[in-house]
C-alpha atoms as a PDB file:
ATOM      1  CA  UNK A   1      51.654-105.347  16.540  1.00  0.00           C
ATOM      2  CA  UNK A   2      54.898-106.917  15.310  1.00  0.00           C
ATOM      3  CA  UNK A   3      56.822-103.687  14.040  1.00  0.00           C
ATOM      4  CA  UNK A   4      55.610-101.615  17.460  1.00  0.00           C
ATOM      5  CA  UNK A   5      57.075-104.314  19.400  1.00  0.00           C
ATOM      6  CA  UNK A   6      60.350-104.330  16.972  1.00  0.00           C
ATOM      7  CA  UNK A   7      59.971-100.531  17.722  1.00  0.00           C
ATOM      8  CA  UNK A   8      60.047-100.646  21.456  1.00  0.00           C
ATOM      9  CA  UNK A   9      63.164-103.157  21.323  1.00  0.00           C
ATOM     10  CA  UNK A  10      65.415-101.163  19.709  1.00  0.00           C
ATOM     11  CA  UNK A  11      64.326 -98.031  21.766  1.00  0.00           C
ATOM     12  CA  UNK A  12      65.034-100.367  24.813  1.00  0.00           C
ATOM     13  CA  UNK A  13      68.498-101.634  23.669  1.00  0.00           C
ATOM     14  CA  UNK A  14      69.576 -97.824  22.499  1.00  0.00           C
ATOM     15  CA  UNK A  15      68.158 -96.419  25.914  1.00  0.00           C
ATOM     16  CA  UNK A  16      69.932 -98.884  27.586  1.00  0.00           C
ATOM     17  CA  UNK A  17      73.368 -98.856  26.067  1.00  0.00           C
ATOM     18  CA  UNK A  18      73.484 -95.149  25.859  1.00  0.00           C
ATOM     19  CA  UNK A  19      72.078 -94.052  29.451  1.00  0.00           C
ATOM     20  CA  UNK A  20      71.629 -96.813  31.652  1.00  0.00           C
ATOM     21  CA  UNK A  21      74.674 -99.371  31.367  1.00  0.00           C
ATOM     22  CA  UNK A  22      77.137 -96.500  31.612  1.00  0.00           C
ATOM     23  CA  UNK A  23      75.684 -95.008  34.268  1.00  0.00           C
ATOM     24  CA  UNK A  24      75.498 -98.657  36.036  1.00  0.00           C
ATOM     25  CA  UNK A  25      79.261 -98.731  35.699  1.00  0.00           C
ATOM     26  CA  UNK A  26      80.335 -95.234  36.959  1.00  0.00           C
ATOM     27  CA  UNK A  27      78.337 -96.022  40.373  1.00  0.00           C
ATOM     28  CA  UNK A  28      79.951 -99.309  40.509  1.00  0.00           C
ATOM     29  CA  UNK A  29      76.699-101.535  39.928  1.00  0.00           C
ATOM     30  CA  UNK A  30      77.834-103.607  37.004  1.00  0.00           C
ATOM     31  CA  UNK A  31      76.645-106.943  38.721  1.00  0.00           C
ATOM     32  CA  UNK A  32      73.254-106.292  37.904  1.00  0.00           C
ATOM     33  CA  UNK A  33      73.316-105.290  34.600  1.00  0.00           C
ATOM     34  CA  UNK A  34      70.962-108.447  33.156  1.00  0.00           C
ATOM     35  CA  UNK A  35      68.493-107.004  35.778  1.00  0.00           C
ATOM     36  CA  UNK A  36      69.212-103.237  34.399  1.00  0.00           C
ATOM     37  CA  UNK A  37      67.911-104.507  31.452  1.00  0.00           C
ATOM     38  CA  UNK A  38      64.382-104.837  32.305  1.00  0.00           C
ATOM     39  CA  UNK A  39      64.272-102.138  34.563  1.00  0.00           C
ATOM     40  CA  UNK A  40      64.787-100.343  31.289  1.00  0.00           C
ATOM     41  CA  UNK A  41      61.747-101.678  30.007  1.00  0.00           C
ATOM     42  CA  UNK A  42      59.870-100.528  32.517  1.00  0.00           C
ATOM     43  CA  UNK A  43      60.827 -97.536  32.278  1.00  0.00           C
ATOM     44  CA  UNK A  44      60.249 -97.031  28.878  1.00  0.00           C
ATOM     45  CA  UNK A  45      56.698 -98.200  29.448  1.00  0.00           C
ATOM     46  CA  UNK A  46      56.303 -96.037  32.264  1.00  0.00           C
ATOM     47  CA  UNK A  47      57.213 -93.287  30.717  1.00  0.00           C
ATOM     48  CA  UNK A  48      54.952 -94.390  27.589  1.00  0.00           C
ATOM     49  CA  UNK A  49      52.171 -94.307  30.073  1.00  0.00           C
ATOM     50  CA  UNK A  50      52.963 -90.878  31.223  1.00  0.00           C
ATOM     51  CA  UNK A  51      52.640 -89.703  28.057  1.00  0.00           C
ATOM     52  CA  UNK A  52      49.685 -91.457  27.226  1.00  0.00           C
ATOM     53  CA  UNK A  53      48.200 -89.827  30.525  1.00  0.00           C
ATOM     54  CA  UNK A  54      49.329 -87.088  29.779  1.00  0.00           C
ATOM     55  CA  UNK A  55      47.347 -86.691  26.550  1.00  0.00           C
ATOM     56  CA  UNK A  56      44.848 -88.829  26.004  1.00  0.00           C
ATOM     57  CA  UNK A  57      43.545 -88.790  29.910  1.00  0.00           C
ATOM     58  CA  UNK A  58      44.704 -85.166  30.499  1.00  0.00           C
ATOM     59  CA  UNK A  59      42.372 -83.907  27.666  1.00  0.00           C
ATOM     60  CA  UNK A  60      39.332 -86.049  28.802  1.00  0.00           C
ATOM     61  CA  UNK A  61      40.120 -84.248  32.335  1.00  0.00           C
ATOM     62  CA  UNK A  62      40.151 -80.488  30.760  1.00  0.00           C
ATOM     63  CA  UNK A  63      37.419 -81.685  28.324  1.00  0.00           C
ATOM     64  CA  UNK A  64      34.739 -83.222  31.066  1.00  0.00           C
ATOM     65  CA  UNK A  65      35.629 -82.507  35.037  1.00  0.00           C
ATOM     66  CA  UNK A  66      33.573 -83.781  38.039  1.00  0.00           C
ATOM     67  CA  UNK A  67      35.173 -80.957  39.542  1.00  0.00           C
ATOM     68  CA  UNK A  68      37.506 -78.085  39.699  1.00  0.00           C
ATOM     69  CA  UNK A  69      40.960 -78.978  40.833  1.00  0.00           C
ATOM     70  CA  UNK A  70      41.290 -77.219  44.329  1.00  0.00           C
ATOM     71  CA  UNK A  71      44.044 -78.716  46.324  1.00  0.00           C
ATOM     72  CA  UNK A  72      46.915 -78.778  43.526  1.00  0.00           C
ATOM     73  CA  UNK A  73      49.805 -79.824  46.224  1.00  0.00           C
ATOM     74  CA  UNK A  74      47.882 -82.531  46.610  1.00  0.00           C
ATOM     75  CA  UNK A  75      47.620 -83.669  42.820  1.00  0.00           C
ATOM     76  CA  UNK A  76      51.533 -83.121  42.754  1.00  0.00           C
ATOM     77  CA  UNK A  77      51.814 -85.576  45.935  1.00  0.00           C
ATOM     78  CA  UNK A  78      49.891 -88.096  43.763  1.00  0.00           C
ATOM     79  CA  UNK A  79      52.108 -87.363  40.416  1.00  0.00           C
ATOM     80  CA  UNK A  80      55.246 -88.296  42.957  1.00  0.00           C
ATOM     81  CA  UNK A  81      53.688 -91.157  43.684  1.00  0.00           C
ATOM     82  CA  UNK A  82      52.995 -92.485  40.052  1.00  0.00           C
ATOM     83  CA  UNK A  83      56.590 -91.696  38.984  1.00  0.00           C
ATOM     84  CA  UNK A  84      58.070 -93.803  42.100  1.00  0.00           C
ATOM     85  CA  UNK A  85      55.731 -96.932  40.398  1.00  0.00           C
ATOM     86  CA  UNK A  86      55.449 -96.411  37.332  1.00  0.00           C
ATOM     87  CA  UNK A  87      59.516 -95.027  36.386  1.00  0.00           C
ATOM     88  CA  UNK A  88      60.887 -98.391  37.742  1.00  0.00           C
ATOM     89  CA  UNK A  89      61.940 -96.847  40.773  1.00  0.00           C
ATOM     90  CA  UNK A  90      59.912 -99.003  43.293  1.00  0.00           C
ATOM     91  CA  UNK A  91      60.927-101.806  41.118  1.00  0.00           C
ATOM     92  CA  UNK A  92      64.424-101.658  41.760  1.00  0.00           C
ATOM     93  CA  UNK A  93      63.411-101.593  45.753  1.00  0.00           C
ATOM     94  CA  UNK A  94      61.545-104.800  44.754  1.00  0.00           C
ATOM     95  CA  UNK A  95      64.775-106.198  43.236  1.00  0.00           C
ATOM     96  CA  UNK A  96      67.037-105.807  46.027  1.00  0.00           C
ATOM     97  CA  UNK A  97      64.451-106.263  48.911  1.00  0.00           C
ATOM     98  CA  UNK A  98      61.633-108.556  47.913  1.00  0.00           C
ATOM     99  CA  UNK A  99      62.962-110.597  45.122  1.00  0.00           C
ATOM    100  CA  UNK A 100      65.122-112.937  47.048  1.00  0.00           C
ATOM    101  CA  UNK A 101      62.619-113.958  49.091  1.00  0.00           C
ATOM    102  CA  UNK A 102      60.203-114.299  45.738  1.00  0.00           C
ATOM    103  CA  UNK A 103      63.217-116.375  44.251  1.00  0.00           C
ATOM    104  CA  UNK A 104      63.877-118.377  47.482  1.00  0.00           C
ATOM    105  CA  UNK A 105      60.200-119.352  47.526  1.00  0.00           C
ATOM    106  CA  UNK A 106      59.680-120.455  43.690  1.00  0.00           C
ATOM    107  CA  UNK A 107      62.901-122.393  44.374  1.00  0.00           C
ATOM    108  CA  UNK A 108      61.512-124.113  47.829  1.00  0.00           C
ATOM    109  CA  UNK A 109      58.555-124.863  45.382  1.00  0.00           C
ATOM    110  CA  UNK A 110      60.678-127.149  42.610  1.00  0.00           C
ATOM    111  CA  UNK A 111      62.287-128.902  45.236  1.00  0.00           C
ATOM    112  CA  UNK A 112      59.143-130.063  46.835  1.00  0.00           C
ATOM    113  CA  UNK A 113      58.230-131.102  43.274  1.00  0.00           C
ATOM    114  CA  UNK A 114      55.461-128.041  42.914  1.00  0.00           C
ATOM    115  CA  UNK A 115      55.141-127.216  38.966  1.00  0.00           C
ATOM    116  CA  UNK A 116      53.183-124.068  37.195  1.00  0.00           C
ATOM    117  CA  UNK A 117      50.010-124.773  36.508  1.00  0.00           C
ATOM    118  CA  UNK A 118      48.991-123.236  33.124  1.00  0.00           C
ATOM    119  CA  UNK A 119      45.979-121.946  33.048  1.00  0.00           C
ATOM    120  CA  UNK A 120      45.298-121.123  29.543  1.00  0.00           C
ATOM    121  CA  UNK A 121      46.023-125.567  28.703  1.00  0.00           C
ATOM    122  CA  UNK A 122      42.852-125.977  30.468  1.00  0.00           C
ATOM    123  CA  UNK A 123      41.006-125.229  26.946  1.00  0.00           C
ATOM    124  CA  UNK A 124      42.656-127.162  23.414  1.00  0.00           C
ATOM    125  CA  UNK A 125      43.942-124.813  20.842  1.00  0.00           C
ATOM    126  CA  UNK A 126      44.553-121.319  23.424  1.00  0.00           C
ATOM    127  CA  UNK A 127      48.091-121.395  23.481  1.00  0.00           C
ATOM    128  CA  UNK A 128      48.249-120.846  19.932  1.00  0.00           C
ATOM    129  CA  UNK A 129      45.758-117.917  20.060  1.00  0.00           C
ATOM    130  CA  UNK A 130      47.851-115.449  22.223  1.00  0.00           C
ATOM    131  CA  UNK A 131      45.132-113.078  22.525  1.00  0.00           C
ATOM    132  CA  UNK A 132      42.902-115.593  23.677  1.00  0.00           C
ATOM    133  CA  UNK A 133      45.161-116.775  26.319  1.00  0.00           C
ATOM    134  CA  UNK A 134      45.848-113.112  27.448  1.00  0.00           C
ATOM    135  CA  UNK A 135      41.937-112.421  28.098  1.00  0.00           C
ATOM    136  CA  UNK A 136      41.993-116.095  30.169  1.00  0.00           C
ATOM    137  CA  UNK A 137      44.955-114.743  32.133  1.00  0.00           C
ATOM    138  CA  UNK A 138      43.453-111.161  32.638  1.00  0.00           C
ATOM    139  CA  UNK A 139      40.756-112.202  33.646  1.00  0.00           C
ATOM    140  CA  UNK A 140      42.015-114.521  36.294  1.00  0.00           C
ATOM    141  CA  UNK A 141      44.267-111.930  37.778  1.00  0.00           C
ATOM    142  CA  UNK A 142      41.312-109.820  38.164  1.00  0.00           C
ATOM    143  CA  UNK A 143      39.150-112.279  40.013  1.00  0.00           C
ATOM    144  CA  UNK A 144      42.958-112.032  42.548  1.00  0.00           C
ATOM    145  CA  UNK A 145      42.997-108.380  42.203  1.00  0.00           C
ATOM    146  CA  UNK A 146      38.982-108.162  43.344  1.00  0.00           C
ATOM    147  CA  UNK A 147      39.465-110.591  46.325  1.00  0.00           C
ATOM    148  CA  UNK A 148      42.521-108.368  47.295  1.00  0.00           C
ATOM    149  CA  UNK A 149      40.776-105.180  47.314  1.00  0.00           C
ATOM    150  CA  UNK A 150      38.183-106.502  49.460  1.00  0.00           C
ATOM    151  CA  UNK A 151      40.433-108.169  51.971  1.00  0.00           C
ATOM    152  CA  UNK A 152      42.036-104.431  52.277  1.00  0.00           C
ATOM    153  CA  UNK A 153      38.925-103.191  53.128  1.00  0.00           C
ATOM    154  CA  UNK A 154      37.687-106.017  55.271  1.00  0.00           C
ATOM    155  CA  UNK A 155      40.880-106.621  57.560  1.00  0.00           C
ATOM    156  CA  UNK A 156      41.761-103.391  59.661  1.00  0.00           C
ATOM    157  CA  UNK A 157      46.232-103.774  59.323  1.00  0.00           C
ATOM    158  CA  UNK A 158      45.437-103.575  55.211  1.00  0.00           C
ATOM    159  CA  UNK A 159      42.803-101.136  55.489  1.00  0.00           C
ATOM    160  CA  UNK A 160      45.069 -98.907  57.989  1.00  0.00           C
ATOM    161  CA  UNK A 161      48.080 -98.880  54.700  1.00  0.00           C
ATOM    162  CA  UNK A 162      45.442 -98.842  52.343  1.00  0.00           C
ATOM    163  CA  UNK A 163      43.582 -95.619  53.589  1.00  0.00           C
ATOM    164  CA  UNK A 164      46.700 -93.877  51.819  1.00  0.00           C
ATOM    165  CA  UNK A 165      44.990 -94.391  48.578  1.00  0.00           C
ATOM    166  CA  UNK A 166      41.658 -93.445  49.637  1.00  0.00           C
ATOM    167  CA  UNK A 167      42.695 -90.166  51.607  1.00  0.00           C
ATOM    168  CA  UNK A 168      42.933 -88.252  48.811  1.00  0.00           C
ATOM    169  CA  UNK A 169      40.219 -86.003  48.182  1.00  0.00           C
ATOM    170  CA  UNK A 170      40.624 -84.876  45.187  1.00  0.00           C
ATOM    171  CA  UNK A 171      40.923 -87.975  42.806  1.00  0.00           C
ATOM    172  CA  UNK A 172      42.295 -87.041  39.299  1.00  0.00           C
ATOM    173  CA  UNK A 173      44.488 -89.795  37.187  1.00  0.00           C
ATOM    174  CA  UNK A 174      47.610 -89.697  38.750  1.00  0.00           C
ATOM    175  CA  UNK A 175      45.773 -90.570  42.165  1.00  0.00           C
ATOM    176  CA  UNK A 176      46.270 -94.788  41.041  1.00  0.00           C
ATOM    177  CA  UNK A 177      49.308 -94.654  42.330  1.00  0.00           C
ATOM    178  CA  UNK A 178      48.887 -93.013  45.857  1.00  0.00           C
ATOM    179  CA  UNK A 179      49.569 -96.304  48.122  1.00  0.00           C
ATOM    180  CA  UNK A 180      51.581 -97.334  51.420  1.00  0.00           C
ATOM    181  CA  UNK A 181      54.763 -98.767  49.597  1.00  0.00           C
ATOM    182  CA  UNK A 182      54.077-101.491  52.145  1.00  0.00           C
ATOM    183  CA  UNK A 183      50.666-102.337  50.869  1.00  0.00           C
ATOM    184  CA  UNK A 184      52.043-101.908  47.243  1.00  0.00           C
ATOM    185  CA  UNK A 185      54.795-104.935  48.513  1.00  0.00           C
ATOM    186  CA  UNK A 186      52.241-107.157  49.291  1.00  0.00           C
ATOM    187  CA  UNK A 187      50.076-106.298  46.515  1.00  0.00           C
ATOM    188  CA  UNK A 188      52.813-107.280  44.261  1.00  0.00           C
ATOM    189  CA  UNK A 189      54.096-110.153  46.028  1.00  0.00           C
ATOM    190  CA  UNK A 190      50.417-111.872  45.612  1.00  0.00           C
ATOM    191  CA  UNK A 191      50.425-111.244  42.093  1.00  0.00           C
ATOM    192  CA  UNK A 192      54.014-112.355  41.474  1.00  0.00           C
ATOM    193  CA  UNK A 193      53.136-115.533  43.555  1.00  0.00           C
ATOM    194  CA  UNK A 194      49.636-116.159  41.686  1.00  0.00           C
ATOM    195  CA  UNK A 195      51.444-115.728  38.028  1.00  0.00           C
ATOM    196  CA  UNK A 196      54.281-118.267  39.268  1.00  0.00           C
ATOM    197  CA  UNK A 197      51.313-120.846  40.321  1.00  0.00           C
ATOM    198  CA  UNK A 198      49.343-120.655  36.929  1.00  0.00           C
ATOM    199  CA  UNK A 199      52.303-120.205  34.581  1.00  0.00           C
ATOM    200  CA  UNK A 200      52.246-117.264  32.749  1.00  0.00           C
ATOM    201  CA  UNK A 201      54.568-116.363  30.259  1.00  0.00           C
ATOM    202  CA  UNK A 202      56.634-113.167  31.066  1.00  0.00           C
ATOM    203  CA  UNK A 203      56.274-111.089  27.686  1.00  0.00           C
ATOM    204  CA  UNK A 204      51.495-111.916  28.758  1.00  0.00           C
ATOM    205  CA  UNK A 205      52.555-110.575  32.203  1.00  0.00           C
ATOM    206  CA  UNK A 206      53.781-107.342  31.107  1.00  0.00           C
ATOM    207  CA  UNK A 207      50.485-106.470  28.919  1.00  0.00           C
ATOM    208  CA  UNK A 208      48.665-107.836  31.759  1.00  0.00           C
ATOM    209  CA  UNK A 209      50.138-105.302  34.027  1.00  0.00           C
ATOM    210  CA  UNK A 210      50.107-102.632  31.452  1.00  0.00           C
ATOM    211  CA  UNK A 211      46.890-102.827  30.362  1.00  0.00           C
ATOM    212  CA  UNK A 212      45.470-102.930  34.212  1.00  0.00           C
ATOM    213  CA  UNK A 213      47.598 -99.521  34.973  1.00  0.00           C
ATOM    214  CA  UNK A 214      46.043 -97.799  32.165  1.00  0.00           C
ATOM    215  CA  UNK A 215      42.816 -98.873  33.417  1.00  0.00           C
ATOM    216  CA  UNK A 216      43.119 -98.068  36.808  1.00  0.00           C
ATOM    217  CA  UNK A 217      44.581 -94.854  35.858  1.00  0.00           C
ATOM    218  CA  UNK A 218      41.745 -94.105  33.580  1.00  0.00           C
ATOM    219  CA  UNK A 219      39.144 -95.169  36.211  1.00  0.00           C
ATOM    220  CA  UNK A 220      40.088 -92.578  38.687  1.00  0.00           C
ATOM    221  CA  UNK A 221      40.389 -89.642  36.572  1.00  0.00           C
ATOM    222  CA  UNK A 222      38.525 -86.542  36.950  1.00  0.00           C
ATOM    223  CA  UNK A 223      35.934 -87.448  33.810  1.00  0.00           C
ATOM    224  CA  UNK A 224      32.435 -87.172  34.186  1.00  0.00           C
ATOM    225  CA  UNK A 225      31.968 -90.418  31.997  1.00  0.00           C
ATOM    226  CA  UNK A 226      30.428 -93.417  32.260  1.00  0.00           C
ATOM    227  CA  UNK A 227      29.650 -96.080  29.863  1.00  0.00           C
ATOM    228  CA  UNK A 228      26.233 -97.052  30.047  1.00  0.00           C
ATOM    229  CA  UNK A 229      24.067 -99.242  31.757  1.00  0.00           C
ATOM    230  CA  UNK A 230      25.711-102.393  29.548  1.00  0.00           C
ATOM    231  CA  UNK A 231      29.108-101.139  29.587  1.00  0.00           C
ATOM    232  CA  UNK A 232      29.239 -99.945  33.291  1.00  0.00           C
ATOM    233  CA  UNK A 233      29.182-103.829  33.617  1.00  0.00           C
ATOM    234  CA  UNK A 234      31.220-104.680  31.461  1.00  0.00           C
ATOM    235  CA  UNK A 235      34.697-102.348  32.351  1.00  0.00           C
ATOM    236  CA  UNK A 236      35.187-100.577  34.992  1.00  0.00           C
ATOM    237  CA  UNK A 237      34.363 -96.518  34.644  1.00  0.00           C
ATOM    238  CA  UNK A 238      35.441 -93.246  36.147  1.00  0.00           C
ATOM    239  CA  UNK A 239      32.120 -92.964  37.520  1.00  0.00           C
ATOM    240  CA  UNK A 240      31.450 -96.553  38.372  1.00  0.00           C
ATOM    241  CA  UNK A 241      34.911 -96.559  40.544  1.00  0.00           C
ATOM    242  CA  UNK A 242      34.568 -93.239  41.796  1.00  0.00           C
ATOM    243  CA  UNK A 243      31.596 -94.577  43.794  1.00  0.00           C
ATOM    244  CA  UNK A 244      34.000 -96.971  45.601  1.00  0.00           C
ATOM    245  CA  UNK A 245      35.874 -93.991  46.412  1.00  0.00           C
ATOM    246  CA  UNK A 246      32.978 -91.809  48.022  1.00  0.00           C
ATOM    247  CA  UNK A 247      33.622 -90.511  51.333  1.00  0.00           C
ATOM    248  CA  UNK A 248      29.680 -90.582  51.919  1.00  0.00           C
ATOM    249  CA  UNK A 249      29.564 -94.971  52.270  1.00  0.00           C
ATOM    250  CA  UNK A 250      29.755 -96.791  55.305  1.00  0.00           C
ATOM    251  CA  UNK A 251      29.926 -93.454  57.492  1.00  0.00           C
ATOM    252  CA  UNK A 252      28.347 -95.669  60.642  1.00  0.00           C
ATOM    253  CA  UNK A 253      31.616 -98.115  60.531  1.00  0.00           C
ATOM    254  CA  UNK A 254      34.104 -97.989  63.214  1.00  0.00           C
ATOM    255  CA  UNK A 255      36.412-100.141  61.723  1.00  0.00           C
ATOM    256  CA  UNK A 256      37.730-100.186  57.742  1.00  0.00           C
ATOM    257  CA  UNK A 257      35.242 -98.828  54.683  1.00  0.00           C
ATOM    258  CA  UNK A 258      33.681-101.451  53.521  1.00  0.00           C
ATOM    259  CA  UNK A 259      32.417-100.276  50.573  1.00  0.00           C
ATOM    260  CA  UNK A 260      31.714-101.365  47.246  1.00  0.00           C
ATOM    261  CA  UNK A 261      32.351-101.195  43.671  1.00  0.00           C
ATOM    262  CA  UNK A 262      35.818-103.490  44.314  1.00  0.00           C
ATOM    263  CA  UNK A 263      36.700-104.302  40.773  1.00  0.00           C
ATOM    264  CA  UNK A 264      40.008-103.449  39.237  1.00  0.00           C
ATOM    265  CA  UNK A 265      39.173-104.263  35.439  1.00  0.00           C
ATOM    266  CA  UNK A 266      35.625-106.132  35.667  1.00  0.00           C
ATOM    267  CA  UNK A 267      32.548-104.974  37.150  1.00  0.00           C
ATOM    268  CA  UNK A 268      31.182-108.691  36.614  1.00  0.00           C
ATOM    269  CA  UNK A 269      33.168-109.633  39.945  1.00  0.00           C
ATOM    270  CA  UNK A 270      30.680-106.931  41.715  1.00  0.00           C
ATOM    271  CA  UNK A 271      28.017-108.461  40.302  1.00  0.00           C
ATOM    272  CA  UNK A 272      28.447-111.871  41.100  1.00  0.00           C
ATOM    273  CA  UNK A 273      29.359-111.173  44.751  1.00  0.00           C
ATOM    274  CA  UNK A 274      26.438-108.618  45.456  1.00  0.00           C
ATOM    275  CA  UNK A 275      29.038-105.148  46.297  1.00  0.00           C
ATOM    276  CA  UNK A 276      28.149-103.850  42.660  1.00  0.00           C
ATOM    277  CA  UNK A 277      26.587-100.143  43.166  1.00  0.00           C
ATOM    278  CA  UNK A 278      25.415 -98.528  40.239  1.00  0.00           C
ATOM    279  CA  UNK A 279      23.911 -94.985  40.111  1.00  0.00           C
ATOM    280  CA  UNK A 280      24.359 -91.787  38.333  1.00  0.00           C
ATOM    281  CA  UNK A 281      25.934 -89.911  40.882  1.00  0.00           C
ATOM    282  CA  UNK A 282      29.929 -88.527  41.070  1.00  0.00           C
ATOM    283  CA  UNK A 283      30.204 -88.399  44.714  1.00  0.00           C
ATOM    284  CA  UNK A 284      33.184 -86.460  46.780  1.00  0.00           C
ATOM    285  CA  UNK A 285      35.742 -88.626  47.090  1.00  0.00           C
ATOM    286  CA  UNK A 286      37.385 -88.967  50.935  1.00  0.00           C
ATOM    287  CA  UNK A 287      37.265 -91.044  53.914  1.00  0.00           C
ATOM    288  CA  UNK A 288      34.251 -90.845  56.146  1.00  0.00           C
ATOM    289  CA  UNK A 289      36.566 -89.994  59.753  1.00  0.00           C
ATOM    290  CA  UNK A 290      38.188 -86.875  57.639  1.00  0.00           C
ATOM    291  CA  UNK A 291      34.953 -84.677  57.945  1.00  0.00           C
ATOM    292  CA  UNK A 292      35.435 -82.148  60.617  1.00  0.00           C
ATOM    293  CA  UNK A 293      32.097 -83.394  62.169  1.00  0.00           C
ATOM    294  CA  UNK A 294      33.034 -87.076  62.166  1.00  0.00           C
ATOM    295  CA  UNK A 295      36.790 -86.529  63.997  1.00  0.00           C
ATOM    296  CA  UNK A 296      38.511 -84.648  60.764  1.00  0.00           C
ATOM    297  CA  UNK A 297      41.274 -87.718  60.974  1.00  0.00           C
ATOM    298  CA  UNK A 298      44.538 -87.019  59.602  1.00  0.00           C
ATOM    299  CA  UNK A 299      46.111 -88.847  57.059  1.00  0.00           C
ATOM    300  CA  UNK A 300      49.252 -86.886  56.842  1.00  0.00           C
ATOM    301  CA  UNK A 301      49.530 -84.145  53.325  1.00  0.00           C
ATOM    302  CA  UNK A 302      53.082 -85.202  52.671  1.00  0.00           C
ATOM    303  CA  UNK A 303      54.776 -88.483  51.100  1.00  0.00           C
ATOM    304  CA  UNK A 304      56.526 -89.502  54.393  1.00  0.00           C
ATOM    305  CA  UNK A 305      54.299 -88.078  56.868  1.00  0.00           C
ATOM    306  CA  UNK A 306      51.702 -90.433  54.839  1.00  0.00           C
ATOM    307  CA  UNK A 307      53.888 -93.429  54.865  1.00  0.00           C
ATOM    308  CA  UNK A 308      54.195 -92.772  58.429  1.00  0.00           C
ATOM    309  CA  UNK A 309      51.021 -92.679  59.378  1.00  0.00           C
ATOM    310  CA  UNK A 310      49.628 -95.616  57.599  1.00  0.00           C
ATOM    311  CA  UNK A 311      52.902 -97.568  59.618  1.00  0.00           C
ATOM    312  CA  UNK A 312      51.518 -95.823  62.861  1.00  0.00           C
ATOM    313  CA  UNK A 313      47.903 -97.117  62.541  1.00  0.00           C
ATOM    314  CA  UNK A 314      48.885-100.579  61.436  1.00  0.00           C
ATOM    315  CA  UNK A 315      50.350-101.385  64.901  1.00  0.00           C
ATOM    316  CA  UNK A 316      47.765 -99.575  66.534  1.00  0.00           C
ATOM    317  CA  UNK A 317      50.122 -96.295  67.771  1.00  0.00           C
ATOM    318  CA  UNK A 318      48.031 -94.088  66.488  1.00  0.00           C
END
């Protein structure tokens, strides 16, 4: 683990000297060149994840389908999507939109004497086991990520962004990605505000995030796969969260899909709280209200027509 990480530094620091801080300076953006520097390693992670997608995911797609791949624009609309999050690009909107307020707010915190709380001190002896202390942390965030989810399909203004994601209807493993940049904002700000409050360590917060994108990317492919009656409990599954994406529950609901099947890493979460459904079915993936018979809904085929949309029904225009 030591040389891959020496590895990916001195990609970083090459990729950044020799593409990225000249091309800061030619547009005139040499202020934030200490930023520029992670945004580099984001990038190279994203595009390690591409190409981990790519071929390890891709050939489990080719190998085992749930079903052909009809609507191919639509696939491309969701690879669009997965380069704007996972390339850096929404990052940098992060940077100069969100952060401020992120930094304001951690800043309002110290004065009024508020200090991290870290989680993984709870139990003597962690904090010298870094793996240990990452599986605390993960699955803490994931306990966030699961009450999240559900609150996006409970309250109508999330579920009206979050309906981007589950429009699609043809849910391959670039389809993670597919989200209201709105609902991805507040998404993010929660879990930038949760790892402030239970301290944890920046280099922990990038494998956290890491590992969960290659999860959730994994867990919407296009596999016929499961992992067993143990292991469907265990980590979340292509088939396991393909259920939470069937266009066949809740049909009777006038208001957001409830659903099930919530969990982003651990199916223990569904489990606990009762949503857990586990079959052996692949259903069609959808919202109920885009069947022609049920009002055939749209939620817009293009990037900004979709981000449009989702805007429209959050303040009730459309």
């Amino acid at each position: 683990m030591s040389n891959v990480l020496d590895w990916f530094d001195v990609v970083q620091q090459v990729l950044f000297e020799a593409v990225v801080q000249p091309f800061l300076f030619n547009v005139g953006l040499g202020s934030v060149i200490e930023e520029a520097y992670d945004w580099t390693m984001w990038l190279l992670i994203g595009l390690l994840q591409i190409g981990f997608l790519l071929i390890v995911f891709g050939t489990l797609q080719r190998w085992r389908p749930v079903e052909p791949v009809i609507d191919r624009g639509q696939v491309r609309l969701d690879i669009v999507y997965t380069l704007i999050h996972r390339l850096a690009l929404f990052r940098i909107v992060l940077f100069f939109l969100i952060r401020p307020l992120w930094d304001e707010t951690a800043g309002w915190a110290h004065v009024m004497g508020f200090s991290p709380f870290s989680l993984d001190e709870v139990w003597p002896g962690v904090t010298d086991r870094p793996w240990m202390s990452l599986i605390i942390y993960l699955i803490a965030f994931d306990l966030v990520e699961y009450l999240y989810h559900r609150a996006q399909h409970r309250f109508e203004w999330l579920w009206a962004l979050h309906a981007v994601h589950h429009s699609q209807r043809q849910m391959t493993m670039w389809s993670d990605n597919r989200n209201h940049l709105l609902d991805s904002v507040l998404h993010d700000s929660v879990i930038v505000f949760v790892s402030l409050a239970i301290g944890v360590p920046p280099a922990q917060f990038v494998m956290i995030v890491v590992f969960t994108q290659l999860v959730e990317s994994f867990s919407h492919s296009n596999v016929r796969l499961s992992f067993g009656r143990l292991g469907e409990r265990l980590l979340v599954s292509p088939r396991f969260h393909r259920q939470h994406h069937s266009i066949a529950f809740d049909v009777s609901s006038a208001g957001p899909a409830k659903g099930n099947n919530f969990a982003v890493l651990f199916p223990v979460w569904d489990v606990l709280f009762s949503t857990g459904h586990f079959d052996n079915h692949y259903p069609a993936t959808g919202i109920h209200d885009q069947l022609p018979e049920a009002g055939g809904r749209d939620y817009g085929r293009g990037f900004f027509a979709q981000q449009w949309l989702g805007l429209k029904r959050m303040v009730g225009l459309g």
